[in-house]
PDB file of N, CA and C in Angstrom:
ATOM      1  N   UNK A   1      -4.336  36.656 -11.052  1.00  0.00           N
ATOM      2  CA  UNK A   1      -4.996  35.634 -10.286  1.00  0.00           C
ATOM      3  C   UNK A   1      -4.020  35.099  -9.227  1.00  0.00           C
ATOM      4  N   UNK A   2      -4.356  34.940  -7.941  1.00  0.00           N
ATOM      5  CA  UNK A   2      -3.698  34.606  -6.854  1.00  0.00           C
ATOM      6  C   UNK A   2      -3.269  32.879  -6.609  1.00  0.00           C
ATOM      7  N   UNK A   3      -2.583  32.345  -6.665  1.00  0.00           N
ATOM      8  CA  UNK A   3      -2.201  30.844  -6.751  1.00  0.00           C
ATOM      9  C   UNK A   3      -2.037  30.487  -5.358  1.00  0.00           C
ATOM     10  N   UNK A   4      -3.351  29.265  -4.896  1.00  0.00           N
ATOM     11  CA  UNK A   4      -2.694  29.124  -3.388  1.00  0.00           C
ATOM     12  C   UNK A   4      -1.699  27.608  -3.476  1.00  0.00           C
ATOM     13  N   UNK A   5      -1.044  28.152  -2.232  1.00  0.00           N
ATOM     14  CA  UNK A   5       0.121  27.415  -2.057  1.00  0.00           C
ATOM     15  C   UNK A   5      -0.298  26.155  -1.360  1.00  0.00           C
ATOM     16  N   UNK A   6      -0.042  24.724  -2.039  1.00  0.00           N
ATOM     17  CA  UNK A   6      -0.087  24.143  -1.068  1.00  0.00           C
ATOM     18  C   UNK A   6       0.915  23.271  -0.459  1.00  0.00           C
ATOM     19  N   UNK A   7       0.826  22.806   0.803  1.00  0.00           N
ATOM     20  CA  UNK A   7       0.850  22.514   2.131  1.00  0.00           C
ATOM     21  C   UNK A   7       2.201  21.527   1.686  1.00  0.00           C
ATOM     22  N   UNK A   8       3.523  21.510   2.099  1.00  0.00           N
ATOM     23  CA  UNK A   8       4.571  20.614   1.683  1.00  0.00           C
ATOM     24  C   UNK A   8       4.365  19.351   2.166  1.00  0.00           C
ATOM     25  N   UNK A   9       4.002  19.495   3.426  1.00  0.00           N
ATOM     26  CA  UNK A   9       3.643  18.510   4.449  1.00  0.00           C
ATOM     27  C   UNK A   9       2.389  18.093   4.367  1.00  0.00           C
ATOM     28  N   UNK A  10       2.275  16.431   4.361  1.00  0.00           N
ATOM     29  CA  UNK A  10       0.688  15.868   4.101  1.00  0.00           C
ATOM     30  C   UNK A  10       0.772  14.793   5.407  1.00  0.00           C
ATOM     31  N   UNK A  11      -0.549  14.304   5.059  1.00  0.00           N
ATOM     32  CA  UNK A  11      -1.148  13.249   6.371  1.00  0.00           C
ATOM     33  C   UNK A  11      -0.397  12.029   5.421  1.00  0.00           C
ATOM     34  N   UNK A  12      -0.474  10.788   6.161  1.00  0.00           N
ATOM     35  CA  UNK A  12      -0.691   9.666   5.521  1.00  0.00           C
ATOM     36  C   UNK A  12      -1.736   9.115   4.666  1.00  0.00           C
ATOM     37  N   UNK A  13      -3.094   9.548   5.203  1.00  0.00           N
ATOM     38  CA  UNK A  13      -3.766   9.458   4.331  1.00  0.00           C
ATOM     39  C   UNK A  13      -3.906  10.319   2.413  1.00  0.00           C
ATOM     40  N   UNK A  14      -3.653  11.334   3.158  1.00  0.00           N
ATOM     41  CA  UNK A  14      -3.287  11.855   1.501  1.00  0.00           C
ATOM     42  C   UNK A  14      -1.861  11.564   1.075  1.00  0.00           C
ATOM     43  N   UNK A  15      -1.373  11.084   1.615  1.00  0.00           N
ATOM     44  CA  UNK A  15       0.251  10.361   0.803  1.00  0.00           C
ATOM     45  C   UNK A  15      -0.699   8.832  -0.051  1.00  0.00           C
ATOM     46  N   UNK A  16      -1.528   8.672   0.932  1.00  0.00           N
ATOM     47  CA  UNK A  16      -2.136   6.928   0.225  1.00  0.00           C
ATOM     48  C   UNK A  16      -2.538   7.344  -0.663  1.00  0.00           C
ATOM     49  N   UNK A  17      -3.270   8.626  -0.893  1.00  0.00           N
ATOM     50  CA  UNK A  17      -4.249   8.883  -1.990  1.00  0.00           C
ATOM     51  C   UNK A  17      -3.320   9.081  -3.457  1.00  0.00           C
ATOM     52  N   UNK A  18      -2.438  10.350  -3.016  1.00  0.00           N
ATOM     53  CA  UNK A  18      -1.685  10.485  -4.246  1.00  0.00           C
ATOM     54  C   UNK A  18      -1.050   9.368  -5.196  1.00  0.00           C
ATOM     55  N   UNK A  19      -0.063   8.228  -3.775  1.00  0.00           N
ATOM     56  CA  UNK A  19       0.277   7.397  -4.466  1.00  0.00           C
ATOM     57  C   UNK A  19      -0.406   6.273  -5.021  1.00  0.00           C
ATOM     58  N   UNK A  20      -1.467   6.273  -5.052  1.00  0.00           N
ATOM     59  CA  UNK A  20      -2.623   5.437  -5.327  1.00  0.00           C
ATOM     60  C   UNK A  20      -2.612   5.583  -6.413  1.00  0.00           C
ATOM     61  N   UNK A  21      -2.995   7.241  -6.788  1.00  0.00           N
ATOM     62  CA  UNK A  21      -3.498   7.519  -7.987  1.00  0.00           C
ATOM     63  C   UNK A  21      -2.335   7.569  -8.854  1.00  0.00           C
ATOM     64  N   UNK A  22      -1.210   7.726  -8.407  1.00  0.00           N
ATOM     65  CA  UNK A  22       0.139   7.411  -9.460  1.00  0.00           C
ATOM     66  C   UNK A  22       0.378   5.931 -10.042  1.00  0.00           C
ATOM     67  N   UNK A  23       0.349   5.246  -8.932  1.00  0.00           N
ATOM     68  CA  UNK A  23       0.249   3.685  -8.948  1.00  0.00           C
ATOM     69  C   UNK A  23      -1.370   3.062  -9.870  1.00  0.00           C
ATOM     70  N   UNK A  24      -2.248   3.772  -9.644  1.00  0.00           N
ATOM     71  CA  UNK A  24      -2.774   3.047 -10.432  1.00  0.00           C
ATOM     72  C   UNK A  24      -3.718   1.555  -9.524  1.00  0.00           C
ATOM     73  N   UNK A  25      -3.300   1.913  -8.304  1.00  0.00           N
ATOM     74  CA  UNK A  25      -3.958   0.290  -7.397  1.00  0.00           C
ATOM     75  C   UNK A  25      -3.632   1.313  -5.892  1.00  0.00           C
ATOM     76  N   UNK A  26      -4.830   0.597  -5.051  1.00  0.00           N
ATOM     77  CA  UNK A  26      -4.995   1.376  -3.713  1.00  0.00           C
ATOM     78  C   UNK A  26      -3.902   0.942  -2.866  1.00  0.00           C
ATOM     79  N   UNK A  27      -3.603   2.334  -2.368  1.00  0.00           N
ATOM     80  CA  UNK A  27      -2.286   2.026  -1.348  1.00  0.00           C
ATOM     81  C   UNK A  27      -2.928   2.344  -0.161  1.00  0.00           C
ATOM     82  N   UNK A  28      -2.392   1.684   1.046  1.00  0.00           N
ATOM     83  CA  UNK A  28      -3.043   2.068   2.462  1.00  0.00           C
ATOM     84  C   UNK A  28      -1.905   3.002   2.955  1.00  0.00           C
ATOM     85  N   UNK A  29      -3.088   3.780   4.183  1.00  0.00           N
ATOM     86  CA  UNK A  29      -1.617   4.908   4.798  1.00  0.00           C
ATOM     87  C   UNK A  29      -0.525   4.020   5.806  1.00  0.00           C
ATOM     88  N   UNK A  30      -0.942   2.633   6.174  1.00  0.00           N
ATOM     89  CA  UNK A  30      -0.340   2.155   6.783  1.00  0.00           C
ATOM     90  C   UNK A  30       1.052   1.672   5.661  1.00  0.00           C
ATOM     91  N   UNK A  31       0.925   1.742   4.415  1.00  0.00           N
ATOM     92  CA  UNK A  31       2.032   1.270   3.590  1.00  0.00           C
ATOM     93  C   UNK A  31       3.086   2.492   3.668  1.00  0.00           C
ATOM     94  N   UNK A  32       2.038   3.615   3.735  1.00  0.00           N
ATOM     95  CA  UNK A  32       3.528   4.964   3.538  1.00  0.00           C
ATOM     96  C   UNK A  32       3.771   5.380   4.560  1.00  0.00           C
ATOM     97  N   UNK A  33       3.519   4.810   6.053  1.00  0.00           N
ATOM     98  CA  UNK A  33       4.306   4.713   7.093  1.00  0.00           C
ATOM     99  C   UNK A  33       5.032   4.193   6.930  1.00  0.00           C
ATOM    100  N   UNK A  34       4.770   2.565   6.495  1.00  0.00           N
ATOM    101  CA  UNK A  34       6.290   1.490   6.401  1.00  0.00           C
ATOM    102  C   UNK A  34       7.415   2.415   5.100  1.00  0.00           C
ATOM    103  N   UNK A  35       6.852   2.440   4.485  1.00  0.00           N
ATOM    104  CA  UNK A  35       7.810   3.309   3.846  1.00  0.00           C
ATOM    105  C   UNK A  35       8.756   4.261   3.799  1.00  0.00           C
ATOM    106  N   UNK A  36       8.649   5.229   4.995  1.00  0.00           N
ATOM    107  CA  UNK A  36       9.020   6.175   5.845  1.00  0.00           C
ATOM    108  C   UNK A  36      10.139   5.710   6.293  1.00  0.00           C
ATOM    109  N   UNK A  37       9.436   4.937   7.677  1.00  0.00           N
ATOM    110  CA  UNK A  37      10.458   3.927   8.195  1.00  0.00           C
ATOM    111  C   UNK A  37      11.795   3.393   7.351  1.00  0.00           C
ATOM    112  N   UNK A  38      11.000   2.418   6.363  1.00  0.00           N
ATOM    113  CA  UNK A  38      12.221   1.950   5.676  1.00  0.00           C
ATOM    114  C   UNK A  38      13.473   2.474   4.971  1.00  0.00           C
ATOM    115  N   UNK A  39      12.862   3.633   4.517  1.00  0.00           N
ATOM    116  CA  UNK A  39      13.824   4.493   3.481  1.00  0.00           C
ATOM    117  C   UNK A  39      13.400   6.064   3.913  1.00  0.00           C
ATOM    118  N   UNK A  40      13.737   6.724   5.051  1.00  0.00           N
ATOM    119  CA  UNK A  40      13.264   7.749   5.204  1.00  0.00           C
ATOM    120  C   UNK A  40      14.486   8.729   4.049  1.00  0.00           C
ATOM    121  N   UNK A  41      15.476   8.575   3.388  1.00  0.00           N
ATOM    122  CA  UNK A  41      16.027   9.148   2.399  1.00  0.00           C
ATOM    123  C   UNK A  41      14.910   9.391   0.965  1.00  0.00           C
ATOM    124  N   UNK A  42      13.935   8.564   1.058  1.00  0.00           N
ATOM    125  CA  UNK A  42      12.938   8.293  -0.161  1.00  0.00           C
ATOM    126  C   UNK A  42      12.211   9.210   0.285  1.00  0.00           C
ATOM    127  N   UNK A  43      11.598   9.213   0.893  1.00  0.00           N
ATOM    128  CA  UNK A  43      10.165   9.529   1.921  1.00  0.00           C
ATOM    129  C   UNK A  43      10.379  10.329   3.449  1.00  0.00           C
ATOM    130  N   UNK A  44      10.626  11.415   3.138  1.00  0.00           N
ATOM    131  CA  UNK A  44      10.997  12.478   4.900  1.00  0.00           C
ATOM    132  C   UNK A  44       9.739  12.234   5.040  1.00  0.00           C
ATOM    133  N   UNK A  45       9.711  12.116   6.309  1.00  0.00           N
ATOM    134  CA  UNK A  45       8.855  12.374   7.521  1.00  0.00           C
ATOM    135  C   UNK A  45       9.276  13.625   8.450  1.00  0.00           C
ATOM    136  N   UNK A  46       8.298  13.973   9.085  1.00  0.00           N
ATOM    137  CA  UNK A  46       8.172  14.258  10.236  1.00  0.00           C
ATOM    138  C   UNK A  46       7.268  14.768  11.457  1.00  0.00           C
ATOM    139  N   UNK A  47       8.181  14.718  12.852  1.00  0.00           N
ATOM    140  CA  UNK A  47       6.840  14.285  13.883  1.00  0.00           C
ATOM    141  C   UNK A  47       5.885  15.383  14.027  1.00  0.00           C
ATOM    142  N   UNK A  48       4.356  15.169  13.884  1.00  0.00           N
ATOM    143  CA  UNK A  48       3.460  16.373  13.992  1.00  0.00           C
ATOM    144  C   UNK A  48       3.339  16.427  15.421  1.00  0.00           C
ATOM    145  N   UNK A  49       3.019  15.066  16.274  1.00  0.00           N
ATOM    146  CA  UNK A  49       2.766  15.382  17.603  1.00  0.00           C
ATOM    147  C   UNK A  49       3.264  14.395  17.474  1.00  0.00           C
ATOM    148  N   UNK A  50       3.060  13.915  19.243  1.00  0.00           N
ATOM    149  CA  UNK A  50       3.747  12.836  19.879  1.00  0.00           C
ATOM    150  C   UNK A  50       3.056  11.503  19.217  1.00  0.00           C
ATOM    151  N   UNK A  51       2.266  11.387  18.368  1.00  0.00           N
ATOM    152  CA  UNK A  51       1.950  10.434  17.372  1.00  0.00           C
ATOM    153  C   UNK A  51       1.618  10.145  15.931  1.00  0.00           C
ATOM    154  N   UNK A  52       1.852  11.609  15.631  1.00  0.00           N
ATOM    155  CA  UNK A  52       1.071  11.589  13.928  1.00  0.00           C
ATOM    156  C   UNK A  52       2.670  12.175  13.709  1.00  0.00           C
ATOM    157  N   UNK A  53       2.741  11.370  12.237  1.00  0.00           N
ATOM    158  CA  UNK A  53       3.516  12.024  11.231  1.00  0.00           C
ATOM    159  C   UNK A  53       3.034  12.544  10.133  1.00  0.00           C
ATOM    160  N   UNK A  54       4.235  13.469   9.683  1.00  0.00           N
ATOM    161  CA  UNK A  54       3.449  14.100   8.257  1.00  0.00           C
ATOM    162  C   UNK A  54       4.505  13.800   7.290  1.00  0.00           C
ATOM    163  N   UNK A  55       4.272  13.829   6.012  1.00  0.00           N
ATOM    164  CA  UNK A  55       5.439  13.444   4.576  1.00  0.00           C
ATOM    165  C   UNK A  55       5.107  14.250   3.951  1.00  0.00           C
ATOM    166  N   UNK A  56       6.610  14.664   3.218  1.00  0.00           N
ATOM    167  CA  UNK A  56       7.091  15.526   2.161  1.00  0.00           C
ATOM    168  C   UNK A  56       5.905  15.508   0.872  1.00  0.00           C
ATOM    169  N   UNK A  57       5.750  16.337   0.703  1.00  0.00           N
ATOM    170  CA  UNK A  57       4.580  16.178  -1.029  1.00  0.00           C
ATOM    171  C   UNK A  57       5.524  15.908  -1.936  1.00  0.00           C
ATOM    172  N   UNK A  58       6.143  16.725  -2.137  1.00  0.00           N
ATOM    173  CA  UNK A  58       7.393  16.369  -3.259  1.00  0.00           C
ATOM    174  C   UNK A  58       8.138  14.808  -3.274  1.00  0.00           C
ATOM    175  N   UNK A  59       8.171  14.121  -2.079  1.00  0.00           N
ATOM    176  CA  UNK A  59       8.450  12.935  -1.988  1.00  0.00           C
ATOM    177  C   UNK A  59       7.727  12.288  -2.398  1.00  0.00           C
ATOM    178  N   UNK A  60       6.543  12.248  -1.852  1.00  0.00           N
ATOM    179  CA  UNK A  60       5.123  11.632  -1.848  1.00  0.00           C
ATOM    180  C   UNK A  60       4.688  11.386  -3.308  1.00  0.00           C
ATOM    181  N   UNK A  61       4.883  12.673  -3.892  1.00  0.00           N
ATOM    182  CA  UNK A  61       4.595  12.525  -5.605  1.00  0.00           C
ATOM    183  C   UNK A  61       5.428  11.705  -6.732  1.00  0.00           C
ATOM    184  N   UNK A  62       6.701  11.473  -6.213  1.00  0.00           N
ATOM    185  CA  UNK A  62       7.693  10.635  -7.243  1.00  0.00           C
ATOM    186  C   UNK A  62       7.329   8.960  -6.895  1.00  0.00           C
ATOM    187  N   UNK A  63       6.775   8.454  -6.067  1.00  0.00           N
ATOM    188  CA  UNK A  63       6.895   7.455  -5.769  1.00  0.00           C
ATOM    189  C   UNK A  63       5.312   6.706  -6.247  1.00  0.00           C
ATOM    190  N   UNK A  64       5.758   5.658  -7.302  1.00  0.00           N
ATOM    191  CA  UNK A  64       5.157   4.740  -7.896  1.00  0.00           C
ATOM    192  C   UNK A  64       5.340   3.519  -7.493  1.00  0.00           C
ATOM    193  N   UNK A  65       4.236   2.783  -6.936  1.00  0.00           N
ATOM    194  CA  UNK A  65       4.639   1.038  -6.386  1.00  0.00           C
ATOM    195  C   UNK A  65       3.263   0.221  -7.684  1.00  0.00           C
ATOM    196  N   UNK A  66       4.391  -1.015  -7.647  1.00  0.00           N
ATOM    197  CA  UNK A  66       3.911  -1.982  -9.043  1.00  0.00           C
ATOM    198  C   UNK A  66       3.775  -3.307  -7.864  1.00  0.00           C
ATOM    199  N   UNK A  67       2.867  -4.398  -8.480  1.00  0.00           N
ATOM    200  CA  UNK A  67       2.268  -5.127  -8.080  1.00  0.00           C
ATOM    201  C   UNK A  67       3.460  -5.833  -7.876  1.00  0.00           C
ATOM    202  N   UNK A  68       2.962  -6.667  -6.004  1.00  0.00           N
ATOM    203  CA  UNK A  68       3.854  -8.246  -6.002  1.00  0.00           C
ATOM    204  C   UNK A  68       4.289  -8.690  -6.680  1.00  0.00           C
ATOM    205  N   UNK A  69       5.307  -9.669  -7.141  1.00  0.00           N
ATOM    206  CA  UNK A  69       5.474 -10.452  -8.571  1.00  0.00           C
ATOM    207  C   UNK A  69       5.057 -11.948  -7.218  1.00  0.00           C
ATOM    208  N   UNK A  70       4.645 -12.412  -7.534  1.00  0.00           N
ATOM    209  CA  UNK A  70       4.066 -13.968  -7.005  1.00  0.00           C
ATOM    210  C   UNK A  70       4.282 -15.452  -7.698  1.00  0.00           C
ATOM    211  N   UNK A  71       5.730 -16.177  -6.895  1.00  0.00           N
ATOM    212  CA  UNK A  71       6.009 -17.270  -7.751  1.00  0.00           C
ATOM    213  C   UNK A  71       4.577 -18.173  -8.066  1.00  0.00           C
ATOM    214  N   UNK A  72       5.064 -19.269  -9.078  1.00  0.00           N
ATOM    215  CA  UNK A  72       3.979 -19.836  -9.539  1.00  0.00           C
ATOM    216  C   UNK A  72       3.716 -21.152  -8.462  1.00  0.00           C
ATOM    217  N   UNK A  73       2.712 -21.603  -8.256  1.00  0.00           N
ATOM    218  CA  UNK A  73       2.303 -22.578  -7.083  1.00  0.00           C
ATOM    219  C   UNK A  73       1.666 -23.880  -7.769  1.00  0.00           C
ATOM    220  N   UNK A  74       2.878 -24.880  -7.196  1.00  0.00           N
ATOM    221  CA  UNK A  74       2.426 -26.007  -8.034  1.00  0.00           C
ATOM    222  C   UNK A  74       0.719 -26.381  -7.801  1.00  0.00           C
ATOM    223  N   UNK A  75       0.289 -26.894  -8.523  1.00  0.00           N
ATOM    224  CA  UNK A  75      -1.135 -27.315  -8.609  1.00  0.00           C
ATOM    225  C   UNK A  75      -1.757 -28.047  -7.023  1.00  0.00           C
ATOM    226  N   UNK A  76      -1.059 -28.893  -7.019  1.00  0.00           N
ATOM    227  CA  UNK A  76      -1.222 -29.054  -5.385  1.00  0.00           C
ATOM    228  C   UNK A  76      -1.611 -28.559  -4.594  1.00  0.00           C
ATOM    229  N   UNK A  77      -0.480 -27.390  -4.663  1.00  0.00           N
ATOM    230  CA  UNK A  77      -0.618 -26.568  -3.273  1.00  0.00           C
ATOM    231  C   UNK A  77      -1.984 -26.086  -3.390  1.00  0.00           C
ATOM    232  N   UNK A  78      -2.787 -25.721  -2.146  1.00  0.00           N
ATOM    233  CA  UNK A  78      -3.884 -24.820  -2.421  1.00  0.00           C
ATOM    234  C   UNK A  78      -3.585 -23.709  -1.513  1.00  0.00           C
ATOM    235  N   UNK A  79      -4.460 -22.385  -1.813  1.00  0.00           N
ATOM    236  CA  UNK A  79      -3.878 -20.950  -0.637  1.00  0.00           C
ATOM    237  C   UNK A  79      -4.275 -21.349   0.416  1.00  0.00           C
ATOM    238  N   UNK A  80      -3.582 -20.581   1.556  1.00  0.00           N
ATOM    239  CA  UNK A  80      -4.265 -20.552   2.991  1.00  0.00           C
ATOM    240  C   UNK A  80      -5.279 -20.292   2.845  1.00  0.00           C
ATOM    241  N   UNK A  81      -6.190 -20.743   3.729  1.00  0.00           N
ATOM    242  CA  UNK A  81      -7.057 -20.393   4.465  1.00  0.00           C
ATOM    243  C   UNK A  81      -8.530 -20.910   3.522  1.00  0.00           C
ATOM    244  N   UNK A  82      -8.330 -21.072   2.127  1.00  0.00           N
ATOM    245  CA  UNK A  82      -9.585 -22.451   1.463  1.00  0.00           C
ATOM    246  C   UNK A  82      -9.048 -23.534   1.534  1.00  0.00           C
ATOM    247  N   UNK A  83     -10.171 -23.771   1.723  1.00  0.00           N
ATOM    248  CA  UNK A  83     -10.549 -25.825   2.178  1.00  0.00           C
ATOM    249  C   UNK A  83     -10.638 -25.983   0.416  1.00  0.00           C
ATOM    250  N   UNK A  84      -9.793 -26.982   0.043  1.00  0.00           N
ATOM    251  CA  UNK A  84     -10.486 -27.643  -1.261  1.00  0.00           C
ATOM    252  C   UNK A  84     -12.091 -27.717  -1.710  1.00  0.00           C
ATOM    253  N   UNK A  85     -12.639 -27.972  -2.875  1.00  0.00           N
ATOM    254  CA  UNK A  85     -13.566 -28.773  -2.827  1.00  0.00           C
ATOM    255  C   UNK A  85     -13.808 -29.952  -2.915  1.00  0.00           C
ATOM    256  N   UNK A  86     -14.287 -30.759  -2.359  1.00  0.00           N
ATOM    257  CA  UNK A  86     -14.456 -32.134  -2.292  1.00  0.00           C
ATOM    258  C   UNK A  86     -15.782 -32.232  -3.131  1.00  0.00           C
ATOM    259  N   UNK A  87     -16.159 -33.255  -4.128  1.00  0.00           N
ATOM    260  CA  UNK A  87     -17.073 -33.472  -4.467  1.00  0.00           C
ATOM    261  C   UNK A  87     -17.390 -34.548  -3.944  1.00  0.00           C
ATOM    262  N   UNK A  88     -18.920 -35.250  -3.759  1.00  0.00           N
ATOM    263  CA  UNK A  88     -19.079 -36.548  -2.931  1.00  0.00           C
ATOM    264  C   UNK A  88     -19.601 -37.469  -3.686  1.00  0.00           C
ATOM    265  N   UNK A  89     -19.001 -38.625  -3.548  1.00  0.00           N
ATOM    266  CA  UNK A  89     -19.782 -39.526  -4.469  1.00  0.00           C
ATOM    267  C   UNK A  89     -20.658 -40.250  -3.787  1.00  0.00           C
ATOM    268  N   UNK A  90     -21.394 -40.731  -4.809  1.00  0.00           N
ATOM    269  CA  UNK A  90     -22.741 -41.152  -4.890  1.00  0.00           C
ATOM    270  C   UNK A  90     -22.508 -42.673  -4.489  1.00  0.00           C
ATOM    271  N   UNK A  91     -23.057 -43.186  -2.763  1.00  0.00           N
ATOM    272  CA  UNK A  91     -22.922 -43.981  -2.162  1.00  0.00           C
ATOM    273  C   UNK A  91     -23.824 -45.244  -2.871  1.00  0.00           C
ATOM    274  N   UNK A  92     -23.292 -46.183  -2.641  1.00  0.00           N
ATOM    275  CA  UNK A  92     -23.558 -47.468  -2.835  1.00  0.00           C
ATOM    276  C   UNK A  92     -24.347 -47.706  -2.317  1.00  0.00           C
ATOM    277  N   UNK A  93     -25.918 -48.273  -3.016  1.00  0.00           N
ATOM    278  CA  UNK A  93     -27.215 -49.005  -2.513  1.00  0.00           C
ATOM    279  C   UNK A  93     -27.104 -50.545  -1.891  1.00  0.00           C
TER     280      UNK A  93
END
């Protein structure tokens, strides 16, 4: 039986996919660009055309990312971008 070979070199999008599915939580291809960038010793790249890159499979496959760790936020604080709720009280006749 004939074994096809595949491709060393991937898109970003299938770098998101693999490491997704290693990780366990969706990765965007815009993350394994930054990744590239940051640590191209981790993660080879290289240029397909004058705008697309492609990454190593063999790279692509060792690399597992684990969730934010997120300090704890005093009660106070509320996140960007919700408004509290205000409840309204019941005006005086």
């Amino acid at each position: 039986m004939v074994e096809m070979k595949k491709d060393p070199w991937i898109s970003a999008n299938e770098a998101a996919q693999i490491i997704s599915d290693n990780s366990g939580k969706p990765v965007h291809p815009d993350y394994v660009r930054l990744l590239a960038r940051q640590n191209p010793k981790k993660l080879a790249s290289k240029p397909l055309d004058g705008r697309t890159n492609v990454y190593l499979r063999t790279d692509v496959e060792k690399i597992k990312v684990k969730a934010k760790k997120v300090a704890d936020r005093p009660k106070e604080q509320e996140p960007k971008g919700e408004a509290p709720i205000e409840e309204k009280q019941p005006e005086a006749a």
